[in-house]
N, C-alpha and C. Protein backbone atom coordinates (compact mmCIF):
# COMPACT_ATOMS: atom_id res chain seq x y z
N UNK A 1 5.48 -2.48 17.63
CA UNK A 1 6.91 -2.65 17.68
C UNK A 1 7.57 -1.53 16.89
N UNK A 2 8.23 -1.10 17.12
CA UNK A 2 9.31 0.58 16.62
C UNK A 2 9.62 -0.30 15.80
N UNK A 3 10.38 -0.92 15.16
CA UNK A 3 11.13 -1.31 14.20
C UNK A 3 9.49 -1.75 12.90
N UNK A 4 8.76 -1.69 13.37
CA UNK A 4 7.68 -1.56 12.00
C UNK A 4 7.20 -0.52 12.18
N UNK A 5 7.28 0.28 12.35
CA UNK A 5 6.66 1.97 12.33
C UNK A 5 7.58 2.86 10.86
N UNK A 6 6.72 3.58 10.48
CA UNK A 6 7.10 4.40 9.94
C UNK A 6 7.85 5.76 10.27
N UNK A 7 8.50 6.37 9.57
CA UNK A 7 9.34 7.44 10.44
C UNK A 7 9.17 8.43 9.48
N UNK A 8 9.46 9.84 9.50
CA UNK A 8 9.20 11.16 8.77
C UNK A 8 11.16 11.73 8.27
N UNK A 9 11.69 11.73 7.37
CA UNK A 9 13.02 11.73 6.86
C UNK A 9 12.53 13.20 6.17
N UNK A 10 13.10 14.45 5.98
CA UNK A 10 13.37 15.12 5.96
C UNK A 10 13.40 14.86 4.20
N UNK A 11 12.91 15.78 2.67
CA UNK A 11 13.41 15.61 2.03
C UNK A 11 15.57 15.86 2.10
N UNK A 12 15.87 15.03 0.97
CA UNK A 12 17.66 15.44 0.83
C UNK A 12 17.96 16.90 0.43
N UNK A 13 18.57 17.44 0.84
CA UNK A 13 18.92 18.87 0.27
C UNK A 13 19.59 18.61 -1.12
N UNK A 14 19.80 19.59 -1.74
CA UNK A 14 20.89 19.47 -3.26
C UNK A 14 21.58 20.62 -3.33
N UNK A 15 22.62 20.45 -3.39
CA UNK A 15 23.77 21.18 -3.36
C UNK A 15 24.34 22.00 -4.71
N UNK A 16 25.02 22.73 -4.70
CA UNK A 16 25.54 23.58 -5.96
C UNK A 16 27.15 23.28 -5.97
N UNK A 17 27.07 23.02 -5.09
CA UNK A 17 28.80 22.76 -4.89
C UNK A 17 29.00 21.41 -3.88
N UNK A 18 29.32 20.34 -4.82
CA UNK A 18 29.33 18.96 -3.56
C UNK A 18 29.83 19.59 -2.84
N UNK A 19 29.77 18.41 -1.34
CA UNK A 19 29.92 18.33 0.01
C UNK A 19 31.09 17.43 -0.11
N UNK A 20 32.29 17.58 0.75
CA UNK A 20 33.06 16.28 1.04
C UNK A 20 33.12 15.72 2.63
N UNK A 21 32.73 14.73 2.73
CA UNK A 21 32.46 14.06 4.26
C UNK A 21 33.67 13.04 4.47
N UNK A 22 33.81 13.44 5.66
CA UNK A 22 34.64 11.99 6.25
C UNK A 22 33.79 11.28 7.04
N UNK A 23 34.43 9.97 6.77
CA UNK A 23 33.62 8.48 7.68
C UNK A 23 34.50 8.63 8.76
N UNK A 24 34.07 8.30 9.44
CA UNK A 24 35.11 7.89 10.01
C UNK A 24 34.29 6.65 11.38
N UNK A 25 34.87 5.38 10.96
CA UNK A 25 34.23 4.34 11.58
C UNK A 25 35.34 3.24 12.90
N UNK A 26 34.51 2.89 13.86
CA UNK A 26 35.58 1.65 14.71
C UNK A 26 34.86 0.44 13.97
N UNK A 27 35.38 -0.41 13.63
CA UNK A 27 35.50 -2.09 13.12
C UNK A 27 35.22 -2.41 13.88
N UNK A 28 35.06 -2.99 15.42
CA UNK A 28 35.34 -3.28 16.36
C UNK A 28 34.72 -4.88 15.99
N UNK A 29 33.54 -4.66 15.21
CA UNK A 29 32.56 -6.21 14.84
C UNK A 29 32.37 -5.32 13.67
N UNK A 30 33.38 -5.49 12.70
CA UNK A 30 33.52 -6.23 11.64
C UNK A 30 32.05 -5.85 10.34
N UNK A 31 31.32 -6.85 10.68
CA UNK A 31 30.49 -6.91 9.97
C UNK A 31 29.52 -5.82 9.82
N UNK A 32 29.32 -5.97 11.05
CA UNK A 32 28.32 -5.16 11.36
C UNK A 32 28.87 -3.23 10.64
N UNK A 33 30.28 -2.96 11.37
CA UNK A 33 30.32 -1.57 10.79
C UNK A 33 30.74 -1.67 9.25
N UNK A 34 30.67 -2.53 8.50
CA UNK A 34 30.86 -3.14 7.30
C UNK A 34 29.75 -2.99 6.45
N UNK A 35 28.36 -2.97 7.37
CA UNK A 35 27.26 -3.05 6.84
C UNK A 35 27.31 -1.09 6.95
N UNK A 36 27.02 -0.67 7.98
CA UNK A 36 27.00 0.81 8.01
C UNK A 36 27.90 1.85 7.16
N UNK A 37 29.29 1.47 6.97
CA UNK A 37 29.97 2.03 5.90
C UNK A 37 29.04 1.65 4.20
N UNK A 38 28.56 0.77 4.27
CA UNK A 38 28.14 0.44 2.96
C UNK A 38 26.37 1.67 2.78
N UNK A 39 26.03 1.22 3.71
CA UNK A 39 24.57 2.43 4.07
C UNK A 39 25.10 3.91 3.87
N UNK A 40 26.05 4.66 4.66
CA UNK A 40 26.34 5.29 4.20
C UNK A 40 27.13 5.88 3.04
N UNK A 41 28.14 5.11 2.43
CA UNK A 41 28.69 5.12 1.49
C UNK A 41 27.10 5.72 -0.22
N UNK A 42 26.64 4.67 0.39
CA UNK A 42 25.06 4.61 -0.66
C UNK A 42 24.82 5.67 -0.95
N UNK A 43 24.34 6.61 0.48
CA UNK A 43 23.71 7.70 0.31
C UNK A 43 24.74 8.67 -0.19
N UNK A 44 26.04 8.90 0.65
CA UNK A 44 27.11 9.90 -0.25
C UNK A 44 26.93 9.78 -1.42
N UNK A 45 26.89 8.80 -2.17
CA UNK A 45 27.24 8.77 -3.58
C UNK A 45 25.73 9.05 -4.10
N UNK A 46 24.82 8.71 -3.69
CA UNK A 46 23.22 8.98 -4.47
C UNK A 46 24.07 10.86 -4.23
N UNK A 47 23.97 11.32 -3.02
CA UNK A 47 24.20 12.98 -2.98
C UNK A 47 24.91 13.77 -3.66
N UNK A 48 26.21 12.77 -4.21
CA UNK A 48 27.16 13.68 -5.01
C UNK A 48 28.24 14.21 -4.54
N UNK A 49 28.28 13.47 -2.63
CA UNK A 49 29.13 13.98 -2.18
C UNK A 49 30.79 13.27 -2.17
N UNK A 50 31.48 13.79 -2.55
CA UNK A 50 33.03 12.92 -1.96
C UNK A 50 32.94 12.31 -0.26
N UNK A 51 33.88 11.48 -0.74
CA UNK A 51 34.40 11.05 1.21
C UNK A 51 35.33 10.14 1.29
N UNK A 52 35.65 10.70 2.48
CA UNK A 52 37.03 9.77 2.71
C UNK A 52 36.64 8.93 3.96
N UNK A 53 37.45 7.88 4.41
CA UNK A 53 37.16 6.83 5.38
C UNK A 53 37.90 6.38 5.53
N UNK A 54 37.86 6.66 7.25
CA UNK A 54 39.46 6.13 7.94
C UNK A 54 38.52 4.69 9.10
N UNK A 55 39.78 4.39 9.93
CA UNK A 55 39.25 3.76 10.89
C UNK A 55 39.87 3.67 11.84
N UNK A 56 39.14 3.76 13.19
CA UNK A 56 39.67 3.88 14.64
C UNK A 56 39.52 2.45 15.19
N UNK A 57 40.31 2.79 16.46
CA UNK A 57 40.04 1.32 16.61
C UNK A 57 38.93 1.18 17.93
N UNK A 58 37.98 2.08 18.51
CA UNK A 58 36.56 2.23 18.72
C UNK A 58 36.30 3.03 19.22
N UNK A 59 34.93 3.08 19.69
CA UNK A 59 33.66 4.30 19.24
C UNK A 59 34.41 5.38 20.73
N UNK A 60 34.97 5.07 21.43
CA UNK A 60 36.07 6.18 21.89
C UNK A 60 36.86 7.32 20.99
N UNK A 61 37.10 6.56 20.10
CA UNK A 61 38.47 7.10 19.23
C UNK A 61 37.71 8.08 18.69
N UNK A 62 35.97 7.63 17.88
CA UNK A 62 35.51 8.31 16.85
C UNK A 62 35.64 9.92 16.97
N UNK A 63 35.11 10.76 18.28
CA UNK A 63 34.89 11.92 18.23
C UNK A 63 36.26 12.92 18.43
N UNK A 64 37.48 12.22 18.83
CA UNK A 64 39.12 12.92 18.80
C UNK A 64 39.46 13.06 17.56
N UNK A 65 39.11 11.82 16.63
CA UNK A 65 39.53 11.86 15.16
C UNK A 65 38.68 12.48 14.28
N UNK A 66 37.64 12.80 15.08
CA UNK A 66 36.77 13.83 13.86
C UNK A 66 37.47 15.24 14.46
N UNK A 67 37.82 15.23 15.56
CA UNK A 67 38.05 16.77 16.09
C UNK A 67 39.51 17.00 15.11
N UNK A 68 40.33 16.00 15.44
CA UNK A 68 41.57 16.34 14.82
C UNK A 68 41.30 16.28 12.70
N UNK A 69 40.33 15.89 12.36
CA UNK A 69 40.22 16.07 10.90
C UNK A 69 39.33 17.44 10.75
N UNK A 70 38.68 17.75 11.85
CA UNK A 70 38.28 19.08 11.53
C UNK A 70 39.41 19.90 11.74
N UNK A 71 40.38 20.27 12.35
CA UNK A 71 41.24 20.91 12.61
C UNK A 71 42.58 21.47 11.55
N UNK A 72 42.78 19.84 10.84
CA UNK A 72 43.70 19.39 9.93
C UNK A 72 42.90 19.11 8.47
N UNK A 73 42.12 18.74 8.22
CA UNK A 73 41.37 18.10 7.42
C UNK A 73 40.34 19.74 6.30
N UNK A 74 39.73 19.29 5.41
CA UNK A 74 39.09 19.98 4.77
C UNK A 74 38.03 19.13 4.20
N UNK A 75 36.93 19.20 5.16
CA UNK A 75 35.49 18.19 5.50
C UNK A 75 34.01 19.28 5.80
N UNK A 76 33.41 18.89 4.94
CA UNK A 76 32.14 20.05 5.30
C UNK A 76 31.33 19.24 6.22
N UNK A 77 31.82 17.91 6.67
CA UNK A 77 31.10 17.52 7.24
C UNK A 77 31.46 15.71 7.57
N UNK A 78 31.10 14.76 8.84
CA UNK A 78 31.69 13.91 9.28
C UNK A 78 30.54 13.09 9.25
N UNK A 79 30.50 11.79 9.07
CA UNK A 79 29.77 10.47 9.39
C UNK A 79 30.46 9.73 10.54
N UNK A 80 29.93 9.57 11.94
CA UNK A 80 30.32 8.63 12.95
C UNK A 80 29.73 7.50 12.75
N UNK A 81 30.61 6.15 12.90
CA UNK A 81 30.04 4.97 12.47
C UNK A 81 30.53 3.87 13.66
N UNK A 82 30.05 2.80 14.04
CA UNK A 82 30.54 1.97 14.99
C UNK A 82 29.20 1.37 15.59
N UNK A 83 29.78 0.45 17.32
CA UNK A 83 28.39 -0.29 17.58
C UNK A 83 29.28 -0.68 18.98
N UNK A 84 28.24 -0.77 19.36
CA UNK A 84 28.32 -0.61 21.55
C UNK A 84 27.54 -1.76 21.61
N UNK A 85 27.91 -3.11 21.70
CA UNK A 85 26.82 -3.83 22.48
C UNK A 85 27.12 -4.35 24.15
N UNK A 86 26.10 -4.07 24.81
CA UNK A 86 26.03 -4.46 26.05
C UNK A 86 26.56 -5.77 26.60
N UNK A 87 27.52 -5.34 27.63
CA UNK A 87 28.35 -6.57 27.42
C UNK A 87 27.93 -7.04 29.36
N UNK A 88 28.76 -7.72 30.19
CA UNK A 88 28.46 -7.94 31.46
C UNK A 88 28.64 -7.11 32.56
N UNK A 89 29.31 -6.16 32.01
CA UNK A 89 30.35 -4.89 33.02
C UNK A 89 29.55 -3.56 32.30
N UNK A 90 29.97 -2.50 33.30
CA UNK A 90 29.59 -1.13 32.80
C UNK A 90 30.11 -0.43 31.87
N UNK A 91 31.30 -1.35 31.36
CA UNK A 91 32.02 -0.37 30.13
C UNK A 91 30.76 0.21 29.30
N UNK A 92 30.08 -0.92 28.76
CA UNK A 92 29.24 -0.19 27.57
C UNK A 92 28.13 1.27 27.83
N UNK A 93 27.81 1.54 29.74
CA UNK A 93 27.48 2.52 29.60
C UNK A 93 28.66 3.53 29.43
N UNK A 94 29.94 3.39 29.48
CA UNK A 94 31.05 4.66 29.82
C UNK A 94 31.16 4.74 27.87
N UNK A 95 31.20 3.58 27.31
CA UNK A 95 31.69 3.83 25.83
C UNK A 95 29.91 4.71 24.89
N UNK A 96 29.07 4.06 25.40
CA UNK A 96 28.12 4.76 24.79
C UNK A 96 27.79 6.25 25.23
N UNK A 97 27.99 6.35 26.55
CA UNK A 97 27.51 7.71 26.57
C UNK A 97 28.51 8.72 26.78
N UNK A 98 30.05 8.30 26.91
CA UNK A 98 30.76 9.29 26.19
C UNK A 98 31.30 9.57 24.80
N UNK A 99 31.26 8.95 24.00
CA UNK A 99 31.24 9.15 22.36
C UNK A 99 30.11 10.02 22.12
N UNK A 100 29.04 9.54 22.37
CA UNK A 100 27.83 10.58 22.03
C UNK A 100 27.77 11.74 22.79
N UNK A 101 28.25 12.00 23.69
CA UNK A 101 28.61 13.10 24.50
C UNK A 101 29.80 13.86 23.93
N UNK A 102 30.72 13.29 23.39
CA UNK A 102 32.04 13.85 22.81
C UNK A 102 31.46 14.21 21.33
N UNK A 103 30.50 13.25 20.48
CA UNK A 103 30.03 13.83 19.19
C UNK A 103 29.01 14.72 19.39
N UNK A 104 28.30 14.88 20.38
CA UNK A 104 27.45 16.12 20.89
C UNK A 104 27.88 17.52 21.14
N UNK A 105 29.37 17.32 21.65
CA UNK A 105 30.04 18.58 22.05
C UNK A 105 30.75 19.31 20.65
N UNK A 106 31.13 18.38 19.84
CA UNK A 106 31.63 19.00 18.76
C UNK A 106 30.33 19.60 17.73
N UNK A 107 28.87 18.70 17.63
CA UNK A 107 27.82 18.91 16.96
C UNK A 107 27.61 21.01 17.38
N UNK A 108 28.05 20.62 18.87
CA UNK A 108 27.69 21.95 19.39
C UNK A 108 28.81 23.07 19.02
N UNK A 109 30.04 22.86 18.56
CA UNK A 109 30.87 24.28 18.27
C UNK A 109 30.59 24.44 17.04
N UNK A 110 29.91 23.16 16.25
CA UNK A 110 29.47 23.61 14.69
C UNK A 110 29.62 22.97 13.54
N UNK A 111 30.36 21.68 13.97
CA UNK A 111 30.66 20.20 13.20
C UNK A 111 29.33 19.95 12.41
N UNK A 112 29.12 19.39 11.53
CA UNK A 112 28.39 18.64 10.87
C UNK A 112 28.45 16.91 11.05
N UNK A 113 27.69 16.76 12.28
CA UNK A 113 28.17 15.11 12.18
C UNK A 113 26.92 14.28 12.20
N UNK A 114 26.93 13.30 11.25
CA UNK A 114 25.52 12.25 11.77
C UNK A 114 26.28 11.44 12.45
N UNK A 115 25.36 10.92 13.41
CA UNK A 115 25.91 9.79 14.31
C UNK A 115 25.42 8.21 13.94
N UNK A 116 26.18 7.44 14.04
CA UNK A 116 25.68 6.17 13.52
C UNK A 116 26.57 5.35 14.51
N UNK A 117 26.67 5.57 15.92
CA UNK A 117 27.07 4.82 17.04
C UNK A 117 25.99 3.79 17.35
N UNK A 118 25.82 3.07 16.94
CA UNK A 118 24.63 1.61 17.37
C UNK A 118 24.95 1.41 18.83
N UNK A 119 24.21 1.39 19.13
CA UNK A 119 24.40 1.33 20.90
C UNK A 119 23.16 0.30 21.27
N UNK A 120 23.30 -1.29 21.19
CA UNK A 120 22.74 -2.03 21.48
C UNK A 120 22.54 -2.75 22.63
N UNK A 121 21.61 -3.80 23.17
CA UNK A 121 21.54 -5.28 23.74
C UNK A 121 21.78 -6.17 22.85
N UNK A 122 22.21 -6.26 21.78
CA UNK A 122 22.47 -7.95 21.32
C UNK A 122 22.80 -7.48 19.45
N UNK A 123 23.71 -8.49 19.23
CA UNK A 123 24.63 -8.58 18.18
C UNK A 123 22.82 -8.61 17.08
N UNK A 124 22.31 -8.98 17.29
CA UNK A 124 20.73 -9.46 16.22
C UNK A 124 20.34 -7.58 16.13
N UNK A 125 20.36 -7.01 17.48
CA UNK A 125 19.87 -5.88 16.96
C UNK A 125 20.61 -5.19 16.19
N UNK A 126 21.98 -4.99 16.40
CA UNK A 126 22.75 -4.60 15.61
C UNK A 126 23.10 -4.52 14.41
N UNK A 127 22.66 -5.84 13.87
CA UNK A 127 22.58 -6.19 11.99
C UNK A 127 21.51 -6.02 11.82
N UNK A 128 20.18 -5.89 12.39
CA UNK A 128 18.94 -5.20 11.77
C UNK A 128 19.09 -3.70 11.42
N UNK A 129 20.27 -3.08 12.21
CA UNK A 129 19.70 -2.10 12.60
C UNK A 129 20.87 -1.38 11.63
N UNK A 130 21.78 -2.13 10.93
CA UNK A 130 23.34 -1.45 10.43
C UNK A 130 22.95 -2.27 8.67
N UNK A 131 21.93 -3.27 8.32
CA UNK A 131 21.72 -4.18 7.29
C UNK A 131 21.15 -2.82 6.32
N UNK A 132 22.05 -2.12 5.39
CA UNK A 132 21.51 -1.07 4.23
C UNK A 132 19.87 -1.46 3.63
N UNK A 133 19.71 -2.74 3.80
CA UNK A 133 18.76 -2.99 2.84
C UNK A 133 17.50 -3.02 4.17
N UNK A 134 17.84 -2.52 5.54
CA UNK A 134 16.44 -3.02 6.40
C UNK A 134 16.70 -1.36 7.13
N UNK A 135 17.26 -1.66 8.39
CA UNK A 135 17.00 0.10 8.76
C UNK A 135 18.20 1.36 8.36
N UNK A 136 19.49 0.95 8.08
CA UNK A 136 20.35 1.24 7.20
C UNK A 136 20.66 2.61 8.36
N UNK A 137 21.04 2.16 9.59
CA UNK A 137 21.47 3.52 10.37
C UNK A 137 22.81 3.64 9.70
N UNK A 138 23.62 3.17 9.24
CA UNK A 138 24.71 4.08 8.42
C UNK A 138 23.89 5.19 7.76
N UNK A 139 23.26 4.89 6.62
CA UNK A 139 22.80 5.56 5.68
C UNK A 139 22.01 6.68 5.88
N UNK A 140 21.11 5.94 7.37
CA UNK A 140 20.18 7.38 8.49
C UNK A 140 21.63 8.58 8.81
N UNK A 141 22.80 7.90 8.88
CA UNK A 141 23.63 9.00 9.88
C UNK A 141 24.41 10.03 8.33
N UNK A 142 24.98 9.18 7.69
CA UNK A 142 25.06 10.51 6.39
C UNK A 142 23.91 10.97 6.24
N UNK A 143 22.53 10.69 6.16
CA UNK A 143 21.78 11.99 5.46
C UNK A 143 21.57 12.76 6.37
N UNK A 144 21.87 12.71 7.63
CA UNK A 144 21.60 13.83 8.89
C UNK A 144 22.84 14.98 9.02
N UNK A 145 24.00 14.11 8.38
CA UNK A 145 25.64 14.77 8.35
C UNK A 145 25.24 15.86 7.07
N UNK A 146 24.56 15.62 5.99
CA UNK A 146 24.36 16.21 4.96
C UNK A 146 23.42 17.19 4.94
N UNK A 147 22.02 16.92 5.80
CA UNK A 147 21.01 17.98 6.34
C UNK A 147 22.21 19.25 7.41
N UNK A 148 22.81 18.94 7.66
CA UNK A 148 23.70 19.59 8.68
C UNK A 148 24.65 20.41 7.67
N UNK A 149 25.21 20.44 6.72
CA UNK A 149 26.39 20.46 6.09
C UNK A 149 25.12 21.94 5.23
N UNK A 150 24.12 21.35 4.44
CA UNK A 150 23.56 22.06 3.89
C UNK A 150 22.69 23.55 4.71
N UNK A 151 22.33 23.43 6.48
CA UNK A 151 22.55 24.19 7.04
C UNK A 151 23.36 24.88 7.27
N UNK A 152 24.64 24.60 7.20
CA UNK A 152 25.57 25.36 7.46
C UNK A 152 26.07 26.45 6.50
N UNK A 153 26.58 25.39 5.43
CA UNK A 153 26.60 26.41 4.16
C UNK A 153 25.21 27.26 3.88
N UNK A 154 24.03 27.23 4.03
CA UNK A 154 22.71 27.96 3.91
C UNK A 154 22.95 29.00 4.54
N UNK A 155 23.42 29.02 5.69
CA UNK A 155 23.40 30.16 6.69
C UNK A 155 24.85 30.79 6.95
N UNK A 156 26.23 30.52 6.48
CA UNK A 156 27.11 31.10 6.19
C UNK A 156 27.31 32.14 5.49
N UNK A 157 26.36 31.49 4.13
CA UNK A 157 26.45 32.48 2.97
C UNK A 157 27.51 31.36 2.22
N UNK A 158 28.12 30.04 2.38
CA UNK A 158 28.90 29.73 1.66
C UNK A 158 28.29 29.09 0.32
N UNK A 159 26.86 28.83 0.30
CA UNK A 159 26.67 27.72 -1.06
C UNK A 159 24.85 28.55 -0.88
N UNK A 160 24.84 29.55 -1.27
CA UNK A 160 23.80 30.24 -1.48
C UNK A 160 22.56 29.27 -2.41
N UNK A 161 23.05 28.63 -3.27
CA UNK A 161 22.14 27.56 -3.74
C UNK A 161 21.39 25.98 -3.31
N UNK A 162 21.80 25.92 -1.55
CA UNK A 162 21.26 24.89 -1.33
C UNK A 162 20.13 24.76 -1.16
N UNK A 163 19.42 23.90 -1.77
CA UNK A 163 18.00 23.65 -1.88
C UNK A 163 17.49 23.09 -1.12
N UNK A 164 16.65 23.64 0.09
CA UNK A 164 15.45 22.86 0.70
C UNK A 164 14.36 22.16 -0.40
N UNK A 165 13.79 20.75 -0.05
CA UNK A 165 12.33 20.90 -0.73
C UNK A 165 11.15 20.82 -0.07
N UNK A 166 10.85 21.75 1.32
CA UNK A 166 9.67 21.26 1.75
C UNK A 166 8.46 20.28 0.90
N UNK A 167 8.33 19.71 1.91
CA UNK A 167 7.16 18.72 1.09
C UNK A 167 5.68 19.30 2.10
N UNK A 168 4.49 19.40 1.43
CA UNK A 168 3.52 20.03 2.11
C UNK A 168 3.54 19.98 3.52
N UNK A 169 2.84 20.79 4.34
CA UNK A 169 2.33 20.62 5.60
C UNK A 169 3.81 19.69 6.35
N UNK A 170 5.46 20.21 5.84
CA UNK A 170 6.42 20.17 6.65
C UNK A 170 6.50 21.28 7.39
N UNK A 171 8.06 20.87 8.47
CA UNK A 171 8.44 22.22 9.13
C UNK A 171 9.20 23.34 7.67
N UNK A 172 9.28 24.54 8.14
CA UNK A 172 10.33 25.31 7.62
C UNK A 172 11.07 25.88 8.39
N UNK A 173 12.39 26.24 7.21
CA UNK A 173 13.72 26.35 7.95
C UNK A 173 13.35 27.72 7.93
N UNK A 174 14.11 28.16 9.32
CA UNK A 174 13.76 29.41 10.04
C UNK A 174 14.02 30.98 8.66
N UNK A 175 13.85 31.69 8.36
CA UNK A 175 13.73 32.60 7.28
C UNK A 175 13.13 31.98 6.14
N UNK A 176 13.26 30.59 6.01
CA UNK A 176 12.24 30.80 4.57
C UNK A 176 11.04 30.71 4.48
N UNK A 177 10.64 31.43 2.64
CA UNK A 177 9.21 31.32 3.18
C UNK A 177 8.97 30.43 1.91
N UNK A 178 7.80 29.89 1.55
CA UNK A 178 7.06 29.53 0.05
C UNK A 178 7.32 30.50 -0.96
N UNK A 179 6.55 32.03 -0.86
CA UNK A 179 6.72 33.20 -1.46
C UNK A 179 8.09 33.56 -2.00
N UNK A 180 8.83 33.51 -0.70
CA UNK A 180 10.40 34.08 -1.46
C UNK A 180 10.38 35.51 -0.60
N UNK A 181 9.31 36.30 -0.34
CA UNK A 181 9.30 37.48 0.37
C UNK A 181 8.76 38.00 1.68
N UNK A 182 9.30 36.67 2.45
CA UNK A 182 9.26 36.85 3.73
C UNK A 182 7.85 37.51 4.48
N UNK A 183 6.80 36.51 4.09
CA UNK A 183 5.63 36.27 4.05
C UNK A 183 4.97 35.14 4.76
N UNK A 184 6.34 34.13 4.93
CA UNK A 184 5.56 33.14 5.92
C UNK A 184 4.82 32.36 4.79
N UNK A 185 4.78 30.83 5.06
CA UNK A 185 4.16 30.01 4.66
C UNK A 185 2.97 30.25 3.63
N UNK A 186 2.48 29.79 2.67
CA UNK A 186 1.73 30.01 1.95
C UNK A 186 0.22 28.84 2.81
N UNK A 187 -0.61 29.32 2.96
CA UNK A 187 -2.03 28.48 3.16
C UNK A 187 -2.87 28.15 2.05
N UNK A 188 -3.57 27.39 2.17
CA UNK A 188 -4.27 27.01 1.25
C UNK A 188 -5.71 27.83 1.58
């Protein structure tokens, strides 16, 4: 069963200069994005990062209001938060796969966004899957907004001190090496 498997998380980057993120979440059920603001909230604050948090009124709204806070706003980076459950009609394929299509298109001009759109069959998967203390996809979607944020600034030149920590026998990010002098990976 996927939900007992283990998964591979990326160490957290660390920053020289916090990050400030916007949430930006639909309520739509309450609880549930109640639980995901709290997951992510967690991790911002373990990171050091600021954030602000608005709310739409659903997972439609999310990717216009990140466009218009990138535009207006001063955000190194966005958390999408909300939950799609499958209902009797096709809305839930038009709401799930255009939000993620609309947070895909912005991922692509250069946004920093984790996504934390729950896109379910049933209200049970949804609080397993949004509960901080069990799979905590809030908390999965800031540290992906923050792996993103720390790419960006890495490769701008804006925060020259962000720290990868490969952990052994990981990937590496494209130019670095172990050495420092562009040598490629160190072997044992």
């Amino acid at each position: 069963m996927a939900a007992n498997e283990s998964h591979y998380t990326p160490p957290m980057p660390a920053f020289d200069r916090p990050a400030k993120l916007l949430i930006v979440v639909a309520p739509y059920y309450r609880d549930i994005a109640d639980d995901l603001v709290a997951g992510a909230h967690a991790v911002l604050e373990a990171a050091g990062a600021g954030h602000d948090l608005i709310e739409v009124p659903g997972a439609l709204e999310i990717p216009p209001a990140i466009a218009i806070a990138d535009r207006t706003g001063n955000f190194d980076g966005f958390v999408a938060l909300g939950c799609v459950i499958r209902g009797e009609t096709t809305h839930y394929e038009t709401v799930a796969n255009e939000s993620a299509s609309g947070l895909m298109l912005l991922g692509l001009r250069g946004l920093a966004i984790g996504n934390g759109i729950l896109t379910v069959e049933t209200r049970d998967q949804a609080a397993v899957r949004a509960d901080p203390a069990g799979q905590n996809k809030g908390g999965g979607a800031a540290e992906a907004a923050l792996h993103l944020v720390a790419l960006s600034r890495k490769w701008s030149g804006r925060d020259s001190g962000v720290g990868f920590k490969p952990q052994p026998d990981s990937y590496q990010i494209a130019g670095d090496t172990e050495d420092g002098a562009g040598n490629g990976p160190k072997t044992a």
